[in-house]
Every structure is written in structure tokens, then in C-alpha cells.
Protein backbone atom coordinates (compact mmCIF):
# COMPACT_ATOMS: atom_id res chain seq x y z
CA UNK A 1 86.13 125.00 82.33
CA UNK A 2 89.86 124.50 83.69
CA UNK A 3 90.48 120.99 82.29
CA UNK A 4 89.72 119.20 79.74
CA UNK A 5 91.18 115.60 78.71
CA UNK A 6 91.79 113.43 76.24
CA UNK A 7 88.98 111.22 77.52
CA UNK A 8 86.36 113.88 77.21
CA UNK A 9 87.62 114.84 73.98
CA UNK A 10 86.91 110.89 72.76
CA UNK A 11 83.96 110.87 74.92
CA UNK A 12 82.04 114.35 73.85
CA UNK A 13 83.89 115.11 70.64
CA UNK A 14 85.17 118.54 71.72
CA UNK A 15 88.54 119.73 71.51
CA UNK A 16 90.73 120.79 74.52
CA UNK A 17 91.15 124.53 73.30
CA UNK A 18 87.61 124.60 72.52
CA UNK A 19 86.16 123.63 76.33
CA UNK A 20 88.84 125.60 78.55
CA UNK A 21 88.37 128.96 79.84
CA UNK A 22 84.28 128.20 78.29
CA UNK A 23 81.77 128.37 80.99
CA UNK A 24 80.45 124.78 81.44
CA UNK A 25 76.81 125.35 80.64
CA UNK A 26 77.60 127.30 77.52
CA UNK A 27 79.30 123.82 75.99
CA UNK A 28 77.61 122.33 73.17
CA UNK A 29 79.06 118.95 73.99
CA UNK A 30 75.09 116.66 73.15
CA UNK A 31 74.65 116.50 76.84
CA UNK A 32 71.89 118.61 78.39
CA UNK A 33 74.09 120.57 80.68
CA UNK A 34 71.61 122.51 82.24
CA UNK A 35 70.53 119.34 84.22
CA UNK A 36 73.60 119.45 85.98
CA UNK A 37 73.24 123.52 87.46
CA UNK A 38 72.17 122.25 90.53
CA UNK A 39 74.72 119.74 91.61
CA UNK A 40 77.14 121.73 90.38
CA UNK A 41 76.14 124.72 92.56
CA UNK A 42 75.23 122.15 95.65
CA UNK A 43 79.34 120.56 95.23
CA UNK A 44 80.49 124.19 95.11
CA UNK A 45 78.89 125.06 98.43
CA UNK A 46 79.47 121.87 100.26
CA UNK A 47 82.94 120.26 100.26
CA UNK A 48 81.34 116.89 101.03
CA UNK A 49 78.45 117.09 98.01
CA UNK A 50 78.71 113.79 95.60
CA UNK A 51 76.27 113.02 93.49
CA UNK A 52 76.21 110.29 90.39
CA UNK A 53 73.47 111.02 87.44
CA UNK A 54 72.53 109.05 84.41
CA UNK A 55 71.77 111.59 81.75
CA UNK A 56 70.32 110.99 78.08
CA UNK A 57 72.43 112.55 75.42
CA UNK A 58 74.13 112.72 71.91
CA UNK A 59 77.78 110.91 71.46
CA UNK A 60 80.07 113.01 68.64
CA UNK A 61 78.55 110.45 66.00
CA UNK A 62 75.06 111.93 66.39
CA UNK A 63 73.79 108.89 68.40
CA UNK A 64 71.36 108.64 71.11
CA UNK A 65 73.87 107.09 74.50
CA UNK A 66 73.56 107.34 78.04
CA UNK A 67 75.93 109.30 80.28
CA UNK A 68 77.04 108.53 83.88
CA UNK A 69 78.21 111.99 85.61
CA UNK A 70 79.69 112.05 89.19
CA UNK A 71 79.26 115.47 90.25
CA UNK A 72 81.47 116.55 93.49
CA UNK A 73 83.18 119.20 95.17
CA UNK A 74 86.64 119.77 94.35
CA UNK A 75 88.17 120.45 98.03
CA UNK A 76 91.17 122.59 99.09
CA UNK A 77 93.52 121.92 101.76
CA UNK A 78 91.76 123.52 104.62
CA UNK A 79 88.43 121.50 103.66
CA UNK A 80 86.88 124.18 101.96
CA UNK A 81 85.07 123.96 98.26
CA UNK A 82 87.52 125.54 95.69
CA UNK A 83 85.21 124.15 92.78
CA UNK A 84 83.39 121.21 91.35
CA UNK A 85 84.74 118.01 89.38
CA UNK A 86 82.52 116.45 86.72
CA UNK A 87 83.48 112.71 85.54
CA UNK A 88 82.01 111.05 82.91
CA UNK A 89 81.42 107.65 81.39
CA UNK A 90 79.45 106.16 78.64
CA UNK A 91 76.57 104.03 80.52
CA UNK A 92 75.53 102.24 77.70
CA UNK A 93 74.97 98.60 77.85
CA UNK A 94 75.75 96.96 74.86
CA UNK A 95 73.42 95.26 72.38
CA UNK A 96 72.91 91.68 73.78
CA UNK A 97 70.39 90.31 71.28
CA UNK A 98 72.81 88.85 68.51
């Protein structure tokens, strides 16, 4: 992991020190990382690769949410791949009933 912000601290409850230089799948961060492998090797090898997920997963407060990641290659200058950027976002629609 290069980056980490303040937003995925809030969003996943881990600390910037504690994500960067860690290898993305080895985060315990309540989101089942391992579903991502594939569009994170398919942005890596194709500078034009985006792909948007929903993914079931803890929040920091132990709760059951839904998480929209936007997988996609992280380009260089001369078009090439020189990585992949994650963004996510809680999905969750709020409670309408009351």
C-alpha cells in the first residue's frame, strides 16, 4: 500500500502507519480483500481496466455494511500501468422504515 487517507482511515478503521508499505491483501481492514486479486491484477496489466464492485463487509464498529470499490489502473505518462487505485465508499442505503 502507498497511500492511505484520512477517508479510509474513517471508512475501514485503520491507521495510516498501519496500511502503508503493507501488502493490500494482507490488510485486516473487514473487507474480504481477496475478492478484489483479480481486478487488481487485470488494472495492473491494462492501463484502461475500470471496474466498480459492491462488496459485503465489516465497518470499524463491527457492523455488517456494504462497500462500493472502483478498481482501476493507475497510468503513467507514456500510457503505461504503473499500478492500481482502489476507491471506496460506504453503499449503504439508509434505514427508510421510521
Amino acid at each position: 500500500m502507498l497511500v492511505w487517507n484520512r477517508g479510509a482511515e474513517d471508512l475501514r478503521g485503520l491507521r495510516r502507519d498501519e496500511a502503508v508499505g503493507e501488502h493490500l491483501l494482507n490488510l485486516d481492514i473487514g473487507l474480504p480483500v481477496g475478492e478484489l486479486r483479480s481486478s487488481v491484477r487485470s488494472a495492473m496489466a491494462d492501463p484502461a481496466f475500470e471496474e466498480a464492485l459492491m462488496l459485503d463487509a465489516v465497518n470499524r464498529k463491527g457492523r455488517k455494511t456494504v462497500i462500493r470499490v472502483v478498481v482501476g489502473a493507475l497510468r503513467g505518462p507514456i500510457e503505461a500501468t504503473g499500478g492500481a487505485i482502489l476507491v471506496m465508499e460506504s453503499a449503504d442505503i439508509p434505514d427508510q422504515s421510521s
